[in-house]
Protein backbone atom coordinates (compact mmCIF):
# COMPACT_ATOMS: atom_id res chain seq x y z
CA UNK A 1 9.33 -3.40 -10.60
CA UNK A 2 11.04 -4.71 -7.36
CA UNK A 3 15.16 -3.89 -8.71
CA UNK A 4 16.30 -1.00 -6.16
CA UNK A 5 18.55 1.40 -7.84
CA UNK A 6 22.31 1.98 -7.56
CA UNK A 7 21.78 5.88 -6.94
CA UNK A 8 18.55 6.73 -5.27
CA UNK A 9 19.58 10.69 -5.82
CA UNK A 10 18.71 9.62 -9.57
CA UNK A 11 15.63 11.71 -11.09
CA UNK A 12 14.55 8.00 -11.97
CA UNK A 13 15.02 7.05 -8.28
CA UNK A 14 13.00 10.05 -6.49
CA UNK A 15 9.85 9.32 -9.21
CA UNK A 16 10.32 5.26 -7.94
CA UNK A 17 10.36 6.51 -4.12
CA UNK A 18 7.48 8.73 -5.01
CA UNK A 19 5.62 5.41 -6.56
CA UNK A 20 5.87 4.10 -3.72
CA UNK A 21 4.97 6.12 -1.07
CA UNK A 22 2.35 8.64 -2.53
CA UNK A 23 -1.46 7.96 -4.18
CA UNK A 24 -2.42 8.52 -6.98
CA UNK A 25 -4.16 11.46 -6.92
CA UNK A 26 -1.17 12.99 -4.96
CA UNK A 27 1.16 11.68 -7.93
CA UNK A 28 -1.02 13.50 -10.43
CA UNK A 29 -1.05 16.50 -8.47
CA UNK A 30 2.81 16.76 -8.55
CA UNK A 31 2.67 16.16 -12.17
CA UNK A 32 0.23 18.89 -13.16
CA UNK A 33 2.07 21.60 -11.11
CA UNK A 34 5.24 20.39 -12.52
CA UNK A 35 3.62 20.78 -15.97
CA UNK A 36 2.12 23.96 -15.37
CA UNK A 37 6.23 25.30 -14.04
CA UNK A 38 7.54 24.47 -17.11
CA UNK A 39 5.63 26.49 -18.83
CA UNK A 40 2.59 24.43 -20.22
CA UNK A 41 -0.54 26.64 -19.47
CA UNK A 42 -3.86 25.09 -19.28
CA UNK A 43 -7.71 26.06 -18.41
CA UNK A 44 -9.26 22.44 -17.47
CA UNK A 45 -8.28 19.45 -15.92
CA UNK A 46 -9.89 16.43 -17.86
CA UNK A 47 -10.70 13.01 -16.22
CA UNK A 48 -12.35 9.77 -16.40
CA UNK A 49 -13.71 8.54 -14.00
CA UNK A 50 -11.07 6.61 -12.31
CA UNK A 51 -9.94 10.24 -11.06
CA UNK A 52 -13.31 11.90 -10.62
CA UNK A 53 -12.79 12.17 -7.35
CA UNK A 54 -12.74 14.55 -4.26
CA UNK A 55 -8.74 14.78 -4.07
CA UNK A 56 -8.43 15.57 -7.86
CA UNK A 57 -10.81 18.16 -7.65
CA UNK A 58 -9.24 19.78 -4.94
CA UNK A 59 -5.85 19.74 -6.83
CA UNK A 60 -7.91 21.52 -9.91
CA UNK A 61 -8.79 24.18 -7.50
CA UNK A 62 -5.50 24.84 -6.15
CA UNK A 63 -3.92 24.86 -9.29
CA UNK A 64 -6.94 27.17 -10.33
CA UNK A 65 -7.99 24.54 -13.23
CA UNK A 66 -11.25 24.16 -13.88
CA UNK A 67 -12.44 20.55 -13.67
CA UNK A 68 -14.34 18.84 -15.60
CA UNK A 69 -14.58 15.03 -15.28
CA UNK A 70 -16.53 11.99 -15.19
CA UNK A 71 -18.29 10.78 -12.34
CA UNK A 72 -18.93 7.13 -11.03
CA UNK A 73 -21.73 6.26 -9.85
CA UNK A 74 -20.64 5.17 -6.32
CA UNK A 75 -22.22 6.03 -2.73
CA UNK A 76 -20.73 10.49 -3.11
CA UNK A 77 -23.46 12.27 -1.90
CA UNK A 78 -24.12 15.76 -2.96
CA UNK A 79 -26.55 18.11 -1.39
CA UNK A 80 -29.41 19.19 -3.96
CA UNK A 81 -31.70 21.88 -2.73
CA UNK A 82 -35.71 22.29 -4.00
CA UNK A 83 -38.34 23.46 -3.14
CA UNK A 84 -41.99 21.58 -2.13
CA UNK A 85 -45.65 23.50 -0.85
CA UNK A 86 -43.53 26.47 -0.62
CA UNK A 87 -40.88 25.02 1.87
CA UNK A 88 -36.99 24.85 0.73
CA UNK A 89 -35.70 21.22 1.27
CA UNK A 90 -31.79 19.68 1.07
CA UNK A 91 -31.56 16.65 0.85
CA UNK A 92 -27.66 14.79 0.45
CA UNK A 93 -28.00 12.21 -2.15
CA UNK A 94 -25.95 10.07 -4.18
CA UNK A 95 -25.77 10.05 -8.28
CA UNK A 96 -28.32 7.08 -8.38
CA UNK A 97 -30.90 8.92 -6.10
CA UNK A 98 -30.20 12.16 -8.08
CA UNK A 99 -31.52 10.28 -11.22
CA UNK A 100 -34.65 8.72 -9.52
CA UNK A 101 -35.72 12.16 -7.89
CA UNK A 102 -34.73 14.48 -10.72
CA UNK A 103 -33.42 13.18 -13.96
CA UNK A 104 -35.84 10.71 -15.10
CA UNK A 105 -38.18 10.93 -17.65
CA UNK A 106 -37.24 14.61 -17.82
CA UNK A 107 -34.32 14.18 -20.11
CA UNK A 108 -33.47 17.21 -22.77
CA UNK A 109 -32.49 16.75 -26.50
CA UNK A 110 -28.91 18.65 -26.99
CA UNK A 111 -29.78 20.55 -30.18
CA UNK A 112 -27.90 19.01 -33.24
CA UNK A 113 -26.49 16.20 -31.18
CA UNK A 114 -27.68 12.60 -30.19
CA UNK A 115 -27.38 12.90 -27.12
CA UNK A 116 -30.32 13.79 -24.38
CA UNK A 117 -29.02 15.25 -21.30
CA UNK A 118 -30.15 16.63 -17.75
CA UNK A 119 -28.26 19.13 -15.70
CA UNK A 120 -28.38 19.59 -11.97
CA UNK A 121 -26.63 22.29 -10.47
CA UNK A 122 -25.27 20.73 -6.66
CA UNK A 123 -23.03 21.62 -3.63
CA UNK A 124 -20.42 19.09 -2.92
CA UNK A 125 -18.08 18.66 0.01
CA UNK A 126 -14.59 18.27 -1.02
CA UNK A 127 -13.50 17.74 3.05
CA UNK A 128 -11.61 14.77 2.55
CA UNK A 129 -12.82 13.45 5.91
CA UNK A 130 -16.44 13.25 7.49
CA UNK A 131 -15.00 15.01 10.46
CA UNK A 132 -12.71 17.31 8.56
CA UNK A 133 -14.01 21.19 8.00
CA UNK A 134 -16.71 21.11 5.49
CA UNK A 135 -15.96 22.47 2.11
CA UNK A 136 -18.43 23.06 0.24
CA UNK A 137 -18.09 23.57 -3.38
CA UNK A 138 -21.14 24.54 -6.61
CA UNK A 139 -20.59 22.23 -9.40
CA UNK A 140 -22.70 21.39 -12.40
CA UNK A 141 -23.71 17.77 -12.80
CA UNK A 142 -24.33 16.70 -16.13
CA UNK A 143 -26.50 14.00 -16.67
CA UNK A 144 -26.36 12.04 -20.50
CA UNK A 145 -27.35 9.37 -22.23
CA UNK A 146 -27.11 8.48 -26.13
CA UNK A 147 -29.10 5.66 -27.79
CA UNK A 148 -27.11 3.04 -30.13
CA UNK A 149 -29.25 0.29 -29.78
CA UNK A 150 -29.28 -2.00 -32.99
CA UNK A 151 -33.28 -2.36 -34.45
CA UNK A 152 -33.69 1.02 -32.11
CA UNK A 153 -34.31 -0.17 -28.91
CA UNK A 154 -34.90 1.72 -26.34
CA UNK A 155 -32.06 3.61 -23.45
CA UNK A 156 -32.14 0.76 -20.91
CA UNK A 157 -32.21 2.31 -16.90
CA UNK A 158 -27.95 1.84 -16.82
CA UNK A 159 -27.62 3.80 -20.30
CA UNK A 160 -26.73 6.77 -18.60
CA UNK A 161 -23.31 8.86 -17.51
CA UNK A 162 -22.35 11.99 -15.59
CA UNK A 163 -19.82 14.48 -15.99
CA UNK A 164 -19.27 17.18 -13.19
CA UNK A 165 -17.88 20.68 -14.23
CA UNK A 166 -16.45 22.90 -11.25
CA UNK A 167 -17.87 25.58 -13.47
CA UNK A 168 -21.44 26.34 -13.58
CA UNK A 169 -21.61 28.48 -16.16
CA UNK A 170 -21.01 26.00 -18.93
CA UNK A 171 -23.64 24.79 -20.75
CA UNK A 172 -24.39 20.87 -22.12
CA UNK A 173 -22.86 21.36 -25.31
CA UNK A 174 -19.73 22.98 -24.15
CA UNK A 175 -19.06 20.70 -21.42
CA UNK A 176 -18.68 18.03 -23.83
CA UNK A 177 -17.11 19.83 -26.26
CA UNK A 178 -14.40 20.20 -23.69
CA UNK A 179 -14.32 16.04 -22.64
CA UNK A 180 -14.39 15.17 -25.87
CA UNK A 181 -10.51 16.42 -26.22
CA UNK A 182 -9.64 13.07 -24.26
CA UNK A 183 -10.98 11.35 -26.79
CA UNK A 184 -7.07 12.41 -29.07
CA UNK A 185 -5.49 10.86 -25.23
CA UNK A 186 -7.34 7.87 -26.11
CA UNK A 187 -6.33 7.37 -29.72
CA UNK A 188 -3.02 8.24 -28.48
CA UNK A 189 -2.86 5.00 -26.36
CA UNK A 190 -4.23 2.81 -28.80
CA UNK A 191 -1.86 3.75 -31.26
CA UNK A 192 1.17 3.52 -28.86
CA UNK A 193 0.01 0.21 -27.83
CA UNK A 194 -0.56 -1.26 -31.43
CA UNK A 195 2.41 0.55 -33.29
CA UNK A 196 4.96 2.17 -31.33
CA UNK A 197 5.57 -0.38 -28.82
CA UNK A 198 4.30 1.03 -25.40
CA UNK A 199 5.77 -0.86 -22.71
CA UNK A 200 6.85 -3.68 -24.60
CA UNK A 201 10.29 -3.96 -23.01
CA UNK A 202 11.01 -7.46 -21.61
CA UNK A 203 11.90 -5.45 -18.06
CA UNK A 204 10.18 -5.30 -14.45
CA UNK A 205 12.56 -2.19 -13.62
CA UNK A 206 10.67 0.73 -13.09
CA UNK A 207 13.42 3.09 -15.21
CA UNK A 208 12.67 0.99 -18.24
CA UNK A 209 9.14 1.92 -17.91
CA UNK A 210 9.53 5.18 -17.50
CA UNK A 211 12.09 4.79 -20.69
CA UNK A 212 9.10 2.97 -22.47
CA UNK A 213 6.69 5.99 -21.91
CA UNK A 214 9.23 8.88 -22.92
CA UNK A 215 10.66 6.73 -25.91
CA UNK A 216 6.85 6.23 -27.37
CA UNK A 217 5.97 10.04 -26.95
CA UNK A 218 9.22 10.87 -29.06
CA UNK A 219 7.87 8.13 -31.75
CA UNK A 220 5.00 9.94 -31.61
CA UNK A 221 6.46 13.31 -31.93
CA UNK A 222 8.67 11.95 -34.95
CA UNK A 223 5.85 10.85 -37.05
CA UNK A 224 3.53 14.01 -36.55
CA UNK A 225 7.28 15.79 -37.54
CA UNK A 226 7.19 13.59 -40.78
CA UNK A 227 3.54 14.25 -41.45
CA UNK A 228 3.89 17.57 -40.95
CA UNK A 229 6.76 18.47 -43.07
CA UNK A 230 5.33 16.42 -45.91
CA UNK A 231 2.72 19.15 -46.45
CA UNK A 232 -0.13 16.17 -44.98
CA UNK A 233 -0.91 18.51 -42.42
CA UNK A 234 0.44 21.46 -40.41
CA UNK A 235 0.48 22.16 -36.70
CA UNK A 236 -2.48 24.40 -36.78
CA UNK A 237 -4.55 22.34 -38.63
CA UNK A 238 -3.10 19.17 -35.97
CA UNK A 239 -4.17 22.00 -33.05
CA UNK A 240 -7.34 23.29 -34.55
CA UNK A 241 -8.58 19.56 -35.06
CA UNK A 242 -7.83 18.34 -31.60
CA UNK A 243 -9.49 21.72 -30.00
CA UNK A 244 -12.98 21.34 -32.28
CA UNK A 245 -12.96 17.33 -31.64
CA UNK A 246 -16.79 17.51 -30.74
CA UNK A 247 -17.88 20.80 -32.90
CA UNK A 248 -16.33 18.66 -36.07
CA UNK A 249 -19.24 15.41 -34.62
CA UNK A 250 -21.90 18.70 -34.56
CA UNK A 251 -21.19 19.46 -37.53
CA UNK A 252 -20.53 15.86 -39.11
CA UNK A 253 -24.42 15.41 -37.22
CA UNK A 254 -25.86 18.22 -39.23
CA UNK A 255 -23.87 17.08 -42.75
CA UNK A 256 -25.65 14.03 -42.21
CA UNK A 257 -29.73 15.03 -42.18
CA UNK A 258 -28.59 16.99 -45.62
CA UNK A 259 -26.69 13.64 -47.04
CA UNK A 260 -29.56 11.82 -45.52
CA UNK A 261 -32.05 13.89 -47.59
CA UNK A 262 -30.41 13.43 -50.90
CA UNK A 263 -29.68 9.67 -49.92
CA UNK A 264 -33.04 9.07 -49.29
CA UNK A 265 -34.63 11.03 -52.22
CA UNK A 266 -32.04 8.95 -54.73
CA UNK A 267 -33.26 5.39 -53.37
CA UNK A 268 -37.05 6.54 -53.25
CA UNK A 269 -36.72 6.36 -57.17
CA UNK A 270 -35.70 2.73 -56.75
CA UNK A 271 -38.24 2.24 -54.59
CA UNK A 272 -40.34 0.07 -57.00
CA UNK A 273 -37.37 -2.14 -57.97
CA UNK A 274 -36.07 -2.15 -54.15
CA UNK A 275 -39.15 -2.67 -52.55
CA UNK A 276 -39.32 -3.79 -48.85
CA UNK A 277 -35.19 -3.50 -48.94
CA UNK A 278 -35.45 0.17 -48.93
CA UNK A 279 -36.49 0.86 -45.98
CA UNK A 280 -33.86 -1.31 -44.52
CA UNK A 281 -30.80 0.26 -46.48
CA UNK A 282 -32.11 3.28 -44.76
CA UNK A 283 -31.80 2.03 -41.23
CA UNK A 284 -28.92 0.42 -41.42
CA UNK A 285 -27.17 3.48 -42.55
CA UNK A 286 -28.90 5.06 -40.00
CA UNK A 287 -27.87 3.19 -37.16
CA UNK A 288 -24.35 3.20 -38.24
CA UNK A 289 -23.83 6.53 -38.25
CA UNK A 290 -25.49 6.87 -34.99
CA UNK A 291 -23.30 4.54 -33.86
CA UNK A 292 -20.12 6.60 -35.08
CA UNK A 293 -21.55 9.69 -32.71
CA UNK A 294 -22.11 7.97 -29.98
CA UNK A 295 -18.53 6.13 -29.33
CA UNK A 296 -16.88 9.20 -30.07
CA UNK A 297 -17.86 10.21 -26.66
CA UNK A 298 -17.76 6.51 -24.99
CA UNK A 299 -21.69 7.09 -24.82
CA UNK A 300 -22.33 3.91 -26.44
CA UNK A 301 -24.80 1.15 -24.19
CA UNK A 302 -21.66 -1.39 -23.62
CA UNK A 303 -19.37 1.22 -22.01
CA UNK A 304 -22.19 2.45 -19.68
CA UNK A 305 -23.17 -0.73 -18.42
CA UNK A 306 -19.58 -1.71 -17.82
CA UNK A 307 -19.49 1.50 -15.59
CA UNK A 308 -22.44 0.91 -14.07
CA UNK A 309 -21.34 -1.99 -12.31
């Protein structure tokens, strides 16, 4: 992406300049306010955890977003206050020392989910540097781990993942709830990338990229057009899916222990012609499903000890 352009007064030519000379946080900043001008008005700012960071957060809270993203488990301390023989201690303390001290072996069961979580409500400084005025900030550390484990073994010490909310009202479940409308980002991208032919162009110019990008998200838009004036499904429905992304897995989780019931009481009248097989049709069904619940949220044991390292 090294061809300069003919007019650098070009909208294509300030966004290359801005490439260049700003980060990435900055560049995401500029986006979201210009998204939020034209009209596009949103509650949360969603995240992995490539931009759980102190900068994006502090763009959340000047755009008056609340924030909720996931955390990496690098050396960001925040300050945790308790109590001990009646004396209050702080202590500063990063997300691995957090889970020694206070999450483990005190996990929680989210009710109707499989998912066991911790949270820890924190201060964290979002001064960008050690000598810069301290600003310190409440947020809600979420702590969570899912099992997936094929013959059921157990959450290994890495199995775990935090998301931080900026508000600390929210509760487990509806912090998740929340996250888990990336999860339509990410099917997005693998779609674009497998069908609609995101940056495929056979171009290193920085205009044809930005081409690539737009061009896929009017593919996009065409299709879900098509689909939707074909009676398949209308824009509330599209909506209404994409907002309920994790009440739908609740509720799919609940379905399930009634299905499971009626699966189970069908094959226990086989059970003398099945034998030993029986209970092994059951677990394999079981751990299947599991396994469905679990990825929907990236939760699964592969993706946390990727991030772990």
């Amino acid at each position: 992406m090294h061809e300069k352009f003919k007019d650098g007064r070009s909208i294509a030519g300030k966004r290359y300049l801005q490439a260049l000379q700003l980060t990435k946080p900055k560049m995401a900043k500029g986006m979201m306010a210009r998204a939020i001008r034209g009209g596009i008005n949103a509650d949360f700012l969603l995240a992995d955890a490539w931009f759980g960071t102190k900068p994006m957060l502090r763009s959340a809270e000047e755009l008056s977003l609340t924030a909720i993203v996931r955390m990496k488990k690098s050396k960001l301390k925040y300050r945790i206050t308790s109590h001990k023989n009646g004396n209050e201690v702080i202590q500063d303390l990063d997300l691995k020392a957090l889970y020694k001290q206070a999450v483990r072996k005190k996990w929680q069961k989210i009710p109707g989910q499989p998912y066991q979580c911790k949270i820890l409500d924190v201060k964290l400084n979002l001064a960008s540097l050690p000598k810069k005025r301290e600003q310190w900030r409440n947020v809600r550390l979420l702590f969570v781990r899912g099992n997936a484990e094929v013959e059921k073994q157990e959450t290994g010490k890495h199995d775990w993942a935090v998301f931080l909310s900026t508000d600390i009202n929210l509760d487990a479940a509806k912090v998740l709830e929340i996250y888990a409308l990336r999860w339509a980002v990410e099917v997005y991208f693998k779609e674009a990338k497998q069908h609609l032919g995101f940056l495929k162009e056979q171009s290193n110019h920085y205009a044809a990229y930005i081409a690539s990008i737009h061009l896929v998200a009017i593919r996009f838009c065409m299709l879900i057009s098509a689909k939707q004036n074909s009676g398949a499904s209308g824009f509330a429905e599209a909506r209404s899916s994409l907002s309920h992304n994790l009440r739908d897995i609740n509720y799919a989780a609940r379905l399930w222990q009634v299905f499971k019931a009626i699966i189970t009481g069908a094959l226990n009248e086989l059970k003398e012609l099945l034998g030993d097989a029986l209970t092994l049709v059951l677990e394999t069904i079981e751990q299947h499903i599991n396994c469905f619940f679990i990825q929907a949220l990236q939760l699964d044991p592969k993706t946390l000890r990727l991030e772990a390292q």
